[in-house]
PDB file of N, CA and C in Angstrom:
ATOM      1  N   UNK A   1      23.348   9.010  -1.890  1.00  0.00           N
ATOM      2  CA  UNK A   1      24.357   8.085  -2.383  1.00  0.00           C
ATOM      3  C   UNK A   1      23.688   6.749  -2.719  1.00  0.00           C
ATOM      4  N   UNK A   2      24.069   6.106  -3.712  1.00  0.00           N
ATOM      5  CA  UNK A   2      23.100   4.920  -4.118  1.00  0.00           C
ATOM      6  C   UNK A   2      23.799   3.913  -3.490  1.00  0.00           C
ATOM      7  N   UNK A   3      22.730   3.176  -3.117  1.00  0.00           N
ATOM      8  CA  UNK A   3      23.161   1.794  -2.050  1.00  0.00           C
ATOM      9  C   UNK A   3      22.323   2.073  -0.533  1.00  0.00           C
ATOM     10  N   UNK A   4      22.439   3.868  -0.612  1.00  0.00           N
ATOM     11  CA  UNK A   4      21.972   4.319   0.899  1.00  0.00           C
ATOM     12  C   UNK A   4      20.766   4.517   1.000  1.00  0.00           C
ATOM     13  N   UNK A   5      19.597   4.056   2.314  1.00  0.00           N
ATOM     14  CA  UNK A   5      18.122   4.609   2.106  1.00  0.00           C
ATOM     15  C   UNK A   5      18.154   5.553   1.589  1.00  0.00           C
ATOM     16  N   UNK A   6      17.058   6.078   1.431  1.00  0.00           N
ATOM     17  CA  UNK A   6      16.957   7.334   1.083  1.00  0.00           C
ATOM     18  C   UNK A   6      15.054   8.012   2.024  1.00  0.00           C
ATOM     19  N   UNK A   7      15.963   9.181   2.432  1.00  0.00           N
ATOM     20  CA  UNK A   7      14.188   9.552   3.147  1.00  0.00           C
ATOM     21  C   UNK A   7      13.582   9.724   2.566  1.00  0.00           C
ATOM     22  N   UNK A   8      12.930   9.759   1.307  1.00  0.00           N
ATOM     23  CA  UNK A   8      11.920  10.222   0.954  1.00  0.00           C
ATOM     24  C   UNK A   8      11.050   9.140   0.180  1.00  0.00           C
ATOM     25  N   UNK A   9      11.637   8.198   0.057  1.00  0.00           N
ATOM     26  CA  UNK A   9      11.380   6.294  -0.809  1.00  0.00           C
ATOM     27  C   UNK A   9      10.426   6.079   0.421  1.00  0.00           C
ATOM     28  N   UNK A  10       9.149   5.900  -0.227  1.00  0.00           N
ATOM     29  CA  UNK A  10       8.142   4.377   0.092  1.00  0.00           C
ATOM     30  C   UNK A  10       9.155   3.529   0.878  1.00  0.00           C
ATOM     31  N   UNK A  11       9.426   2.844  -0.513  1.00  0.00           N
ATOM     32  CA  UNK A  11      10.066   1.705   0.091  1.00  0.00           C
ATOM     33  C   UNK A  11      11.433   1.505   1.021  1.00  0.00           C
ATOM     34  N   UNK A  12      12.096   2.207   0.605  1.00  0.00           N
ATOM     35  CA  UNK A  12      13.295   2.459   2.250  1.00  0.00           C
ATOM     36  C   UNK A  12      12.898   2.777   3.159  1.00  0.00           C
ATOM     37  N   UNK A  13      11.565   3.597   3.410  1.00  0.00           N
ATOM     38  CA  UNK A  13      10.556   3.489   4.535  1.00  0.00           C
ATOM     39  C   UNK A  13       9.671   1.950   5.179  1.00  0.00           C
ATOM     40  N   UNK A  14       9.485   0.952   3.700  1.00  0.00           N
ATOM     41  CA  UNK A  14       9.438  -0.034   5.006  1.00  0.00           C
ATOM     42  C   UNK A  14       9.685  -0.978   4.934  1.00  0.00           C
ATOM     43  N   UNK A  15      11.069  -0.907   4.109  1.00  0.00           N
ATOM     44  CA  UNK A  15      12.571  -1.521   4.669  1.00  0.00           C
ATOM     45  C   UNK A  15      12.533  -1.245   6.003  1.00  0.00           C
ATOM     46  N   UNK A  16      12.908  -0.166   6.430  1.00  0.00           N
ATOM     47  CA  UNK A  16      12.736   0.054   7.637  1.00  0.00           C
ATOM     48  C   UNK A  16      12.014  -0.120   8.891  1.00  0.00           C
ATOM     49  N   UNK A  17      10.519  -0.719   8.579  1.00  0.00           N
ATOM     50  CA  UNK A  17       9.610  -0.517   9.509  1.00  0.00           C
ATOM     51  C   UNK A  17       8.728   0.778   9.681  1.00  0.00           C
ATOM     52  N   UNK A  18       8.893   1.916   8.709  1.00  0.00           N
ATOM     53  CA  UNK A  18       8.129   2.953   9.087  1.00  0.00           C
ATOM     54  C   UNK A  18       7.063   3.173   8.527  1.00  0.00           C
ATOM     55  N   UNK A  19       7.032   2.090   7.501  1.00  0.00           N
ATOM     56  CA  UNK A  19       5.369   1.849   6.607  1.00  0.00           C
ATOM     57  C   UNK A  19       4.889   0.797   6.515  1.00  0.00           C
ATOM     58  N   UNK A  20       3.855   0.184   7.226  1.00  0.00           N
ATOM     59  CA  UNK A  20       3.333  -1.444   6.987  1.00  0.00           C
ATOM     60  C   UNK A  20       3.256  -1.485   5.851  1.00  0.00           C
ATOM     61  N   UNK A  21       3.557  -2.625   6.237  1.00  0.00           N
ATOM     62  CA  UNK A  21       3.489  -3.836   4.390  1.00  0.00           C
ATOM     63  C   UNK A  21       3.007  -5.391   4.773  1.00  0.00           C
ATOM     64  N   UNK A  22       2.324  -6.010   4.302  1.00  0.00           N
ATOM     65  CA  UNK A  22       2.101  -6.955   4.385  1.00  0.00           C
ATOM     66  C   UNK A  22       3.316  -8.318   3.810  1.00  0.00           C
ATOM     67  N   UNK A  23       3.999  -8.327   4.679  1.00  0.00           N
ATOM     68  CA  UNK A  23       5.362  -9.124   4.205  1.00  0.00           C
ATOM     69  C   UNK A  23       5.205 -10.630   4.203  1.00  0.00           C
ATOM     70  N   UNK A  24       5.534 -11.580   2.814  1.00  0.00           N
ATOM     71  CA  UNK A  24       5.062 -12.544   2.606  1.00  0.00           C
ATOM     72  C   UNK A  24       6.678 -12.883   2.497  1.00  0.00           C
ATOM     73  N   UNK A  25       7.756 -12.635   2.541  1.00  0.00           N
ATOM     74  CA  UNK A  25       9.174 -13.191   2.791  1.00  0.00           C
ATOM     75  C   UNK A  25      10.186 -12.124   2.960  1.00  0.00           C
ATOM     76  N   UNK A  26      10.985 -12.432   4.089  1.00  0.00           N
ATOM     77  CA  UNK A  26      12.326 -11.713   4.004  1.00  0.00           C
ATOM     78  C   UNK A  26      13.250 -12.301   3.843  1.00  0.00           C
ATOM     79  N   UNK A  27      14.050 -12.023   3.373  1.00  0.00           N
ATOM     80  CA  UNK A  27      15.774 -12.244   3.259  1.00  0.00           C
ATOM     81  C   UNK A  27      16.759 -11.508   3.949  1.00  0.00           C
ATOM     82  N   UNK A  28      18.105 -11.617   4.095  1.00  0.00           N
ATOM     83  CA  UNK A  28      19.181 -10.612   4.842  1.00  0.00           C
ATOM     84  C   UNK A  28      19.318  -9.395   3.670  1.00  0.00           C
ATOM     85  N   UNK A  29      18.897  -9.697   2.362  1.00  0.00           N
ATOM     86  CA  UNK A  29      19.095  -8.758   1.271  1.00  0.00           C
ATOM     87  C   UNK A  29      17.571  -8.097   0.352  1.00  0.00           C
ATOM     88  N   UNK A  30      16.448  -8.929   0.829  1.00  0.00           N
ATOM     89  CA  UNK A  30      15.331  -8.706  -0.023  1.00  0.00           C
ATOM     90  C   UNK A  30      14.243  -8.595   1.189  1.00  0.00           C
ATOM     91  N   UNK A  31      12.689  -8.232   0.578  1.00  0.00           N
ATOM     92  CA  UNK A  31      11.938  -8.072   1.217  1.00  0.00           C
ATOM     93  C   UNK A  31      10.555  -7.843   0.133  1.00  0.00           C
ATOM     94  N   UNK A  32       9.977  -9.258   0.235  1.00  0.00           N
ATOM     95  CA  UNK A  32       8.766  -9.531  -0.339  1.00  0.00           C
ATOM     96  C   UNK A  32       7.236  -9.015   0.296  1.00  0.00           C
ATOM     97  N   UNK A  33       6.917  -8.048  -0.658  1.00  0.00           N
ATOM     98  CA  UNK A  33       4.984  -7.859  -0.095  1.00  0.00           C
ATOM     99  C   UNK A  33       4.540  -7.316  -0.312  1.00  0.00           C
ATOM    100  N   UNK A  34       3.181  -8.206  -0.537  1.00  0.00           N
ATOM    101  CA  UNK A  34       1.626  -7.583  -1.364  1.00  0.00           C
ATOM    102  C   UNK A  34       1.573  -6.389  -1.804  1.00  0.00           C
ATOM    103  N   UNK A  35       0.952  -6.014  -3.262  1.00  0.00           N
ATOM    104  CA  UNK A  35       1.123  -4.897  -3.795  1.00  0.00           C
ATOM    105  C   UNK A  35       0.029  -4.201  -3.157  1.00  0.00           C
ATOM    106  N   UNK A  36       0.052  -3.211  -2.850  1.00  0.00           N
ATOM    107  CA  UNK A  36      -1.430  -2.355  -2.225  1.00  0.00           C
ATOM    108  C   UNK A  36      -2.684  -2.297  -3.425  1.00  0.00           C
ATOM    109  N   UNK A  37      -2.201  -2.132  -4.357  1.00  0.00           N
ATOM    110  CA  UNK A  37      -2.960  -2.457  -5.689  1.00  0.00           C
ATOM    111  C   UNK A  37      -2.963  -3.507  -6.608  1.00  0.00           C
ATOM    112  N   UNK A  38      -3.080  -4.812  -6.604  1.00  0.00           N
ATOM    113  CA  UNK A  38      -3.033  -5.571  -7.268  1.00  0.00           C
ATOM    114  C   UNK A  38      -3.372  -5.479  -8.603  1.00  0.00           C
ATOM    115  N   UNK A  39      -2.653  -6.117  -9.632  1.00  0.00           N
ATOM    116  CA  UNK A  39      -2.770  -6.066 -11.258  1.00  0.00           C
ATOM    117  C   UNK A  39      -3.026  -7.594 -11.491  1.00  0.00           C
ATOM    118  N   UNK A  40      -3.185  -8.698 -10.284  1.00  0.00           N
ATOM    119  CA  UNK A  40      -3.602 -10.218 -10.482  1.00  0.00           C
ATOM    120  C   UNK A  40      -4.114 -10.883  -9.471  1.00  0.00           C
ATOM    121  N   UNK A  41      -4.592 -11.631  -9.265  1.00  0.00           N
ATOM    122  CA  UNK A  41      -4.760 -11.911  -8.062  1.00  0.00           C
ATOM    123  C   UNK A  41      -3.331 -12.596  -7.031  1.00  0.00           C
ATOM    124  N   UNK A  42      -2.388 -12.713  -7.557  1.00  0.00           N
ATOM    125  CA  UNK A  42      -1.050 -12.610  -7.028  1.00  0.00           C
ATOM    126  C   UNK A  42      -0.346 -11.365  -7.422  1.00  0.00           C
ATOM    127  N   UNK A  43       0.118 -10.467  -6.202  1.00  0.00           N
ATOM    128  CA  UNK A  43       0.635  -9.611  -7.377  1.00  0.00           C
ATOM    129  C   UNK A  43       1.639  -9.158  -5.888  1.00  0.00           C
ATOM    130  N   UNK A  44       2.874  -9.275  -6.202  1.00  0.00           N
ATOM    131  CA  UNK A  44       3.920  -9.543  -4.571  1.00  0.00           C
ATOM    132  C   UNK A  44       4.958  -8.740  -5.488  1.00  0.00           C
ATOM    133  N   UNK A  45       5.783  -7.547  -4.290  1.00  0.00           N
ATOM    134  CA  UNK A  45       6.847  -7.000  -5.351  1.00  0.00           C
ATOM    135  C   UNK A  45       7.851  -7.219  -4.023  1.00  0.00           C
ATOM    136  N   UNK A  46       8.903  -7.697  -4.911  1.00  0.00           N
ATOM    137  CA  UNK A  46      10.108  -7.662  -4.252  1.00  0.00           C
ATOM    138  C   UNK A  46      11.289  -6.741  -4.583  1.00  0.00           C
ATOM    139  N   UNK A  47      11.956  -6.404  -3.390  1.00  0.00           N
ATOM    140  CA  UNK A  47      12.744  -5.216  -3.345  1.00  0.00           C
ATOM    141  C   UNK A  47      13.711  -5.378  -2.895  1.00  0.00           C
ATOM    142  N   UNK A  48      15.213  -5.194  -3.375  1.00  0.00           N
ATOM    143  CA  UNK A  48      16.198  -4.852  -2.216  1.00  0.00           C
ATOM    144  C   UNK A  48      16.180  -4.224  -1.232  1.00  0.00           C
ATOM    145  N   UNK A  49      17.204  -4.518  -0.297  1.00  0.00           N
ATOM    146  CA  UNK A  49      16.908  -3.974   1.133  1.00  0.00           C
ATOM    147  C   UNK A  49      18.189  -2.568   0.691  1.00  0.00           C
ATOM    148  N   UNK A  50      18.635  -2.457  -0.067  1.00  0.00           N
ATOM    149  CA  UNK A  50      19.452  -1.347  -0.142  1.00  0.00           C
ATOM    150  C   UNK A  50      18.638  -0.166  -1.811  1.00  0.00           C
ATOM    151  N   UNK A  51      19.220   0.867  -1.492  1.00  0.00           N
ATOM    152  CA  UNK A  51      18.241   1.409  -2.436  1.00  0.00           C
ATOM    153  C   UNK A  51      19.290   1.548  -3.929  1.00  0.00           C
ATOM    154  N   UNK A  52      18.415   1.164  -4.785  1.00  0.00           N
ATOM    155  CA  UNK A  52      18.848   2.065  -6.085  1.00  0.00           C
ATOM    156  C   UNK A  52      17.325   2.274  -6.725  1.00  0.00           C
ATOM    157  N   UNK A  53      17.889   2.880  -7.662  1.00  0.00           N
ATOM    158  CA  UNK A  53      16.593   3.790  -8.595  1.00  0.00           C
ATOM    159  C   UNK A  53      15.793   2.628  -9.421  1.00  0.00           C
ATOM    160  N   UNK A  54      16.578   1.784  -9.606  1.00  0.00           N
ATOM    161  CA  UNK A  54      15.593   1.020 -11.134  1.00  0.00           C
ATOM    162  C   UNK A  54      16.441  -0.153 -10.788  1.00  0.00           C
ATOM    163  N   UNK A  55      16.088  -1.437 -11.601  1.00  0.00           N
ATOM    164  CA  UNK A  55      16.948  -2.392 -11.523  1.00  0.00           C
ATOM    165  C   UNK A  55      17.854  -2.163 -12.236  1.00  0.00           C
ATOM    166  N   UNK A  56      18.038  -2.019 -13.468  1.00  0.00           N
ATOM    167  CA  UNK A  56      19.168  -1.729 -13.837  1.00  0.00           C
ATOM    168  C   UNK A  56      20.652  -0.925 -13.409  1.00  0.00           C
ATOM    169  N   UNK A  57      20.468  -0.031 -12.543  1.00  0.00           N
ATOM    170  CA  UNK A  57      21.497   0.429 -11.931  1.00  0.00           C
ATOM    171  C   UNK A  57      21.643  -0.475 -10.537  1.00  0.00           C
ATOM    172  N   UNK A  58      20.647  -1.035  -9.792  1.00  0.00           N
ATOM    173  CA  UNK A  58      21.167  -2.297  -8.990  1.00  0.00           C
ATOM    174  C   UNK A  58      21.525  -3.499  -9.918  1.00  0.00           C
ATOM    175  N   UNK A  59      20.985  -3.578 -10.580  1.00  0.00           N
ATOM    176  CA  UNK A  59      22.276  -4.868 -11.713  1.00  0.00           C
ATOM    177  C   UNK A  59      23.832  -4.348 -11.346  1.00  0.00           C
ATOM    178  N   UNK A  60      24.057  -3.211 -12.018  1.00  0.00           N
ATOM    179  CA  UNK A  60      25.285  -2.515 -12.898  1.00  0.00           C
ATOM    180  C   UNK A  60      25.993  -2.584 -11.258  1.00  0.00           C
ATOM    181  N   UNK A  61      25.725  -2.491 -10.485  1.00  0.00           N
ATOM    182  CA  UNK A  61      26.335  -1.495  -9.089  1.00  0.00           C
ATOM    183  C   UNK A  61      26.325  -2.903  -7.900  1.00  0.00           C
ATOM    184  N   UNK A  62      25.059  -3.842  -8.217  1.00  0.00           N
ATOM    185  CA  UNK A  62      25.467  -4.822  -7.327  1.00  0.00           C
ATOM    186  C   UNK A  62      24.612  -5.968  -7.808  1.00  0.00           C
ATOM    187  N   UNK A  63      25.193  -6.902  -8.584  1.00  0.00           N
ATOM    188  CA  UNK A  63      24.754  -7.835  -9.105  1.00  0.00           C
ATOM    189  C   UNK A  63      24.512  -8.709  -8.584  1.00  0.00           C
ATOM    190  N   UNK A  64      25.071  -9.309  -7.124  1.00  0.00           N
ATOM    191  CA  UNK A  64      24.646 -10.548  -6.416  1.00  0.00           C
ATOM    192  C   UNK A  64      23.400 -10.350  -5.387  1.00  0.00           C
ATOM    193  N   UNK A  65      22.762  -8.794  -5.526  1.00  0.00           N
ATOM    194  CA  UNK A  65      21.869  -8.542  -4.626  1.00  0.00           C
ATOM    195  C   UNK A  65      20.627  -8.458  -5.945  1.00  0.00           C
ATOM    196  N   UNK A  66      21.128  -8.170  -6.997  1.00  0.00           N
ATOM    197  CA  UNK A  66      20.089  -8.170  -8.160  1.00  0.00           C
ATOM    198  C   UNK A  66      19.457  -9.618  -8.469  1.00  0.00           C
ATOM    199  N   UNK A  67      20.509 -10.497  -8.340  1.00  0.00           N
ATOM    200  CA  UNK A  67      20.428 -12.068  -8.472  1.00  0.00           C
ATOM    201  C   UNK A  67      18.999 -12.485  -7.189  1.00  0.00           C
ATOM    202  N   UNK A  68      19.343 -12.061  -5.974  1.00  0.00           N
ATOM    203  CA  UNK A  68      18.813 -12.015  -4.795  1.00  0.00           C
ATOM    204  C   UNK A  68      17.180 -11.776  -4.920  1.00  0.00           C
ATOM    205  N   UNK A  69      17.246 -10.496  -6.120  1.00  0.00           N
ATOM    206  CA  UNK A  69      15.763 -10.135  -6.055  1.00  0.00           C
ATOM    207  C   UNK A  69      15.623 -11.432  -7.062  1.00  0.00           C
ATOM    208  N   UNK A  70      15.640 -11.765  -8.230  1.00  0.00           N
ATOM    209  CA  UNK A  70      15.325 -12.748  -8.798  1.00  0.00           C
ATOM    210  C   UNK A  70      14.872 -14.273  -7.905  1.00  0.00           C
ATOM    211  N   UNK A  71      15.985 -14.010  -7.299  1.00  0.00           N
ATOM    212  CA  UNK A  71      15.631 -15.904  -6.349  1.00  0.00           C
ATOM    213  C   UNK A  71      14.891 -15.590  -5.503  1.00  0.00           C
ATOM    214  N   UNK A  72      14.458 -14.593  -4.623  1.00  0.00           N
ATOM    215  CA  UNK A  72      13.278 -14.355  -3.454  1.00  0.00           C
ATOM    216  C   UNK A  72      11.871 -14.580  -4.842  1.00  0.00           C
ATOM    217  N   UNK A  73      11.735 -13.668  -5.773  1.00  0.00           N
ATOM    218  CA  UNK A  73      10.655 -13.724  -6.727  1.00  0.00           C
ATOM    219  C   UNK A  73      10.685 -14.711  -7.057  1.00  0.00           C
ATOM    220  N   UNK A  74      11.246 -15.889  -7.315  1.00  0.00           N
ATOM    221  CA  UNK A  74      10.487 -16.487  -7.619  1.00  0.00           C
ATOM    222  C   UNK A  74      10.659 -18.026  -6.929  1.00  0.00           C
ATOM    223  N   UNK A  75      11.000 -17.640  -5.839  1.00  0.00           N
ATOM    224  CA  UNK A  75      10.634 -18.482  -4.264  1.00  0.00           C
ATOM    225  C   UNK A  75       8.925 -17.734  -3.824  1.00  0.00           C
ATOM    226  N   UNK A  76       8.757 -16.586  -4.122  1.00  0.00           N
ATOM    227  CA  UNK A  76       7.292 -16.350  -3.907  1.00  0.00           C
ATOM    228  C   UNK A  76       6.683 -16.791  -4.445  1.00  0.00           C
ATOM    229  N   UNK A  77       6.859 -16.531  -5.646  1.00  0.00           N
ATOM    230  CA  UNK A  77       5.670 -17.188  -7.291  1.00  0.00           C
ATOM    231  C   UNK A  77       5.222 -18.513  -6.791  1.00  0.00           C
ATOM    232  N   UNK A  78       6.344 -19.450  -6.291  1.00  0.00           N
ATOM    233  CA  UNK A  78       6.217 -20.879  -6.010  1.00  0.00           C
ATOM    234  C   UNK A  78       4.948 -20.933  -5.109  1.00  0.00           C
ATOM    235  N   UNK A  79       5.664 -19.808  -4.065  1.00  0.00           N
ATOM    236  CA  UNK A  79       4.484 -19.992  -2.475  1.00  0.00           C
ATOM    237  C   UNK A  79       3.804 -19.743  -2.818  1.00  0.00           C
ATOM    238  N   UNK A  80       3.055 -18.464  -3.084  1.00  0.00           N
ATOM    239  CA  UNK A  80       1.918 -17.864  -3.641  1.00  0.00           C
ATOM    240  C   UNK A  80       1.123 -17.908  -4.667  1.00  0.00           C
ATOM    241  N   UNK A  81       1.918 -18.799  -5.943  1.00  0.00           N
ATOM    242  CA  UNK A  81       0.887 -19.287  -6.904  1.00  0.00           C
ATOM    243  C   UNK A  81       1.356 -20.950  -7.319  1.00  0.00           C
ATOM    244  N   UNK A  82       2.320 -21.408  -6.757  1.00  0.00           N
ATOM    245  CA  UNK A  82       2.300 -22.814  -7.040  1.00  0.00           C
ATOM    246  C   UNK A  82       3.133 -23.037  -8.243  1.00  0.00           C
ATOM    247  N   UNK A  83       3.047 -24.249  -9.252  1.00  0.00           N
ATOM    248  CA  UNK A  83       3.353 -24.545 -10.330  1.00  0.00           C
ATOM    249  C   UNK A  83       2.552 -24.071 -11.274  1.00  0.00           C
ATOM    250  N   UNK A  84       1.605 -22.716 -10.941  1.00  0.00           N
ATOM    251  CA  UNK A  84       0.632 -22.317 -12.220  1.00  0.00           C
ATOM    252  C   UNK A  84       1.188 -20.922 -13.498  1.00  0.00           C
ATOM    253  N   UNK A  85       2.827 -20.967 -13.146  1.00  0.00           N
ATOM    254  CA  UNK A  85       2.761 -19.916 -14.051  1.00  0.00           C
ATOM    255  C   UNK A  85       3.070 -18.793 -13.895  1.00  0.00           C
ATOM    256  N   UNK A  86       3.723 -17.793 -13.537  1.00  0.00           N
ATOM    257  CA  UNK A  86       3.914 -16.358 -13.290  1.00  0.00           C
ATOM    258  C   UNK A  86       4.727 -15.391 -13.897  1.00  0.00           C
ATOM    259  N   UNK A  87       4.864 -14.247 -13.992  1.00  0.00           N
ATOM    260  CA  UNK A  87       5.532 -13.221 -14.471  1.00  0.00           C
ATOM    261  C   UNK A  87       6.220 -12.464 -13.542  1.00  0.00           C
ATOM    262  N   UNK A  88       7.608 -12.094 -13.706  1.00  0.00           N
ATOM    263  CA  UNK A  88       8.592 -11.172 -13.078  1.00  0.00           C
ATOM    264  C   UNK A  88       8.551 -10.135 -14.049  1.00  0.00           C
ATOM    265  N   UNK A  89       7.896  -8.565 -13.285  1.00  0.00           N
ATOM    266  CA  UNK A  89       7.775  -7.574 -14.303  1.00  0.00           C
ATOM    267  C   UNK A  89       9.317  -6.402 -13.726  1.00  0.00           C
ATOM    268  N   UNK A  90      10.068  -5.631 -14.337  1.00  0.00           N
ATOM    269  CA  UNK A  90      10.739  -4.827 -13.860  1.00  0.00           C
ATOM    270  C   UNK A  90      10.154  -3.578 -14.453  1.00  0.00           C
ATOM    271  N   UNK A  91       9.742  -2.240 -13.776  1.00  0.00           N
ATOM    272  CA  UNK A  91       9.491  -1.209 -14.855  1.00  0.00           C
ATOM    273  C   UNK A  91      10.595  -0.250 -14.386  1.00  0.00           C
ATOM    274  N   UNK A  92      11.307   0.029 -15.828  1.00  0.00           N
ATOM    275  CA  UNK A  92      12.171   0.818 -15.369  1.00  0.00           C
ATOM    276  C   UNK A  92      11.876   2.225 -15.851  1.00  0.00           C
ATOM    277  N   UNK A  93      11.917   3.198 -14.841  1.00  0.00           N
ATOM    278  CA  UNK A  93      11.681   4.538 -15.765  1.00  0.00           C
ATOM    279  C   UNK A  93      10.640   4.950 -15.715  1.00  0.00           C
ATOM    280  N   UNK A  94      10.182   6.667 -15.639  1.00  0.00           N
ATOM    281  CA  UNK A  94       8.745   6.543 -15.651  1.00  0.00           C
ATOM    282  C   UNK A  94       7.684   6.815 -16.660  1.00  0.00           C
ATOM    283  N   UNK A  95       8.603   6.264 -17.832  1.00  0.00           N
ATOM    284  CA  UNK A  95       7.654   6.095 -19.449  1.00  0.00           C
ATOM    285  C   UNK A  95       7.801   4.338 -19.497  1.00  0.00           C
ATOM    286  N   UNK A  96       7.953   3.332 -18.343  1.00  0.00           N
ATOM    287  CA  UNK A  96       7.624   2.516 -18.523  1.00  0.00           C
ATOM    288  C   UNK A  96       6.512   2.185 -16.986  1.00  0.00           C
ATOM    289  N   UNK A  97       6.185   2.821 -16.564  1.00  0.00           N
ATOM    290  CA  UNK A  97       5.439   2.995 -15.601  1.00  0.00           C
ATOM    291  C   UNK A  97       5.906   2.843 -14.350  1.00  0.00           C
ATOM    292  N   UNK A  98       7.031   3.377 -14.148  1.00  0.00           N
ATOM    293  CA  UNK A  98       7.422   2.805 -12.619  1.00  0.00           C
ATOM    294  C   UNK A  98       7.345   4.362 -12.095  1.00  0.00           C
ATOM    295  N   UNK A  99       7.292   3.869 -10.810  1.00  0.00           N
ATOM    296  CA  UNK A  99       6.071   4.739  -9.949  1.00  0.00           C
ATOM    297  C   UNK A  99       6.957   5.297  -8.860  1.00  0.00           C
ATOM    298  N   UNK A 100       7.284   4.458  -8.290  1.00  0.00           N
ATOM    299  CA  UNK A 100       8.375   4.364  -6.891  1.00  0.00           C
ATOM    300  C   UNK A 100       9.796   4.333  -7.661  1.00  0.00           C
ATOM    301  N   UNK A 101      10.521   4.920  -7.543  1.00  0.00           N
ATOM    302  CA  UNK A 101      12.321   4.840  -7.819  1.00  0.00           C
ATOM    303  C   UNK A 101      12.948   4.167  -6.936  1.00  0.00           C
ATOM    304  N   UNK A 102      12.775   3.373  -6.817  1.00  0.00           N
ATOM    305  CA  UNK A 102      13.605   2.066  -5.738  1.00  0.00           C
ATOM    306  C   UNK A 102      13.507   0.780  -6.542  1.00  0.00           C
ATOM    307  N   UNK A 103      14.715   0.488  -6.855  1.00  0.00           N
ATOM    308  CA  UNK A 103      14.468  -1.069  -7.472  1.00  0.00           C
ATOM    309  C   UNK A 103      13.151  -2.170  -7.112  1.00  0.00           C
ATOM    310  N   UNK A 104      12.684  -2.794  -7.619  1.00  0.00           N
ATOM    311  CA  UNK A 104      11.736  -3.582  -7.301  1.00  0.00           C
ATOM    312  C   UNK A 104      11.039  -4.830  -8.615  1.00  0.00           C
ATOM    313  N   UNK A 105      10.803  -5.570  -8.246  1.00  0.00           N
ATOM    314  CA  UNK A 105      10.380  -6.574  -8.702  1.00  0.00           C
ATOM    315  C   UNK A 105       8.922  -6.812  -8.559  1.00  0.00           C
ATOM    316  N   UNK A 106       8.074  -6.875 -10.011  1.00  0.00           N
ATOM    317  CA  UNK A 106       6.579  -7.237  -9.616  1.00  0.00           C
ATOM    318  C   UNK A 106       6.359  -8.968 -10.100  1.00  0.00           C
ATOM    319  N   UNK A 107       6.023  -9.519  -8.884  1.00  0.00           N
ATOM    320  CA  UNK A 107       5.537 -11.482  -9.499  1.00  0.00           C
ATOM    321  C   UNK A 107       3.974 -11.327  -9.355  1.00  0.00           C
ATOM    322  N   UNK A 108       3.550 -11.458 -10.973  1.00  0.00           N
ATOM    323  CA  UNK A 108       2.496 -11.516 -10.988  1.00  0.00           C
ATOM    324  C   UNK A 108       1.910 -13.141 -11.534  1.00  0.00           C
ATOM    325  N   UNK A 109       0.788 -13.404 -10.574  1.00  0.00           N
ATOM    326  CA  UNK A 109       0.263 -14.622 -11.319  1.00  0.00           C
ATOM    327  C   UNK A 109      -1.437 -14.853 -10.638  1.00  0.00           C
ATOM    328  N   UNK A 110      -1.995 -16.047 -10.780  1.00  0.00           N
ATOM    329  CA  UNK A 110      -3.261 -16.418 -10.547  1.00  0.00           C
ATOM    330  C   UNK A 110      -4.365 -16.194 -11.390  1.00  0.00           C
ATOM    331  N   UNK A 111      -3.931 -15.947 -12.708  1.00  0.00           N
ATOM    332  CA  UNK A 111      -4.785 -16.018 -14.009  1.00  0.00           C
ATOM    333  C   UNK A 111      -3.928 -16.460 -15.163  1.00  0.00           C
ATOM    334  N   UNK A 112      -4.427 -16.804 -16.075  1.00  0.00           N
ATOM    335  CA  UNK A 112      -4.400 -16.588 -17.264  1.00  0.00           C
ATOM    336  C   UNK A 112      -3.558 -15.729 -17.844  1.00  0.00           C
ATOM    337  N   UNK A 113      -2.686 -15.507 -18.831  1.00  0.00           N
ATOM    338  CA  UNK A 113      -2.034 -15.111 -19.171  1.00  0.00           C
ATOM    339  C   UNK A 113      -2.073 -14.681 -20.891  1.00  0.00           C
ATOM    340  N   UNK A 114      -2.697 -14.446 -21.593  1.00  0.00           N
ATOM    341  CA  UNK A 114      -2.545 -14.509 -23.611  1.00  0.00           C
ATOM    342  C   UNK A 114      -1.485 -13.795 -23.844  1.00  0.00           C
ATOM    343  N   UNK A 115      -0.153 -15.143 -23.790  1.00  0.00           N
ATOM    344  CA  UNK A 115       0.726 -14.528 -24.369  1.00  0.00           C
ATOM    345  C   UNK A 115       1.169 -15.618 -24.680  1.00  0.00           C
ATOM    346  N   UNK A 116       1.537 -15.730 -26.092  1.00  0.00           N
ATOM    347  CA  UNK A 116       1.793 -14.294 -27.182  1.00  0.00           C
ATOM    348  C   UNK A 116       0.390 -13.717 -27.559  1.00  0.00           C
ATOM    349  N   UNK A 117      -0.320 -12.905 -27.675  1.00  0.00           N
ATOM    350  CA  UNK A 117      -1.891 -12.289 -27.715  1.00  0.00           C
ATOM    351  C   UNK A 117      -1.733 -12.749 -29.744  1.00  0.00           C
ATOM    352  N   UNK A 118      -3.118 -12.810 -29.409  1.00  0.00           N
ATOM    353  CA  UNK A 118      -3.569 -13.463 -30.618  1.00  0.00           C
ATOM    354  C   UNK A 118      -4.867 -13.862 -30.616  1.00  0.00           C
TER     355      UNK A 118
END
């Protein structure tokens, strides 16, 4: 049922406590930390504490917890990279590379950025 962990999610696993994570913020609704693989030298994903598949169906289904992931991300960006700049990535789907089916948020920053590339 969406909203409900789910056993077999990474991440509702450590929502829970049953998988370390290196946690750089919690909330009563979110839960910020370090990507195991970094794509920057900041690279922090934030997640609801309730499950859905993609953000978009946590938009559609609960929008003030979607809001939630937005304001924890980029209360991290601040901590973790300062006033230098960062990116909130969502991948939804797995022809846009998302990996894990649990909503989540990637704040990437601590480089450089060419965008618009040129």
């Amino acid at each position: 049922m969406a909203g409900e962990p789910q056993a077999d999610c990474l991440f509702c696993k450590i929502v829970k406590g049953e998988v370390p994570a290196t946690v750089v913020k919690e909330t009563e609704t979110t839960l910020a930390f370090r990507d195991i693989n970094p794509q920057a030298p900041v690279h922090v994903l934030v997640i609801p504490k309730v499950h859905y598949p993609d953000a978009a169906s946590l938009a559609a289904a609960e929008p003030v917890i979607a809001a939630d992931v937005l304001k924890t991300a980029g209360e991290v960006a601040l901590q973790e990279n300062g006033d230098k700049g960062f990116r909130i990535v969502f991948n939804t789907g797995a022809g846009a590379g998302q990996t894990v089916f649990h909503a989540h948020a990637h704040v990437l920053g601590g480089r450089g950025f060419n965008w618009p590339p040129g």
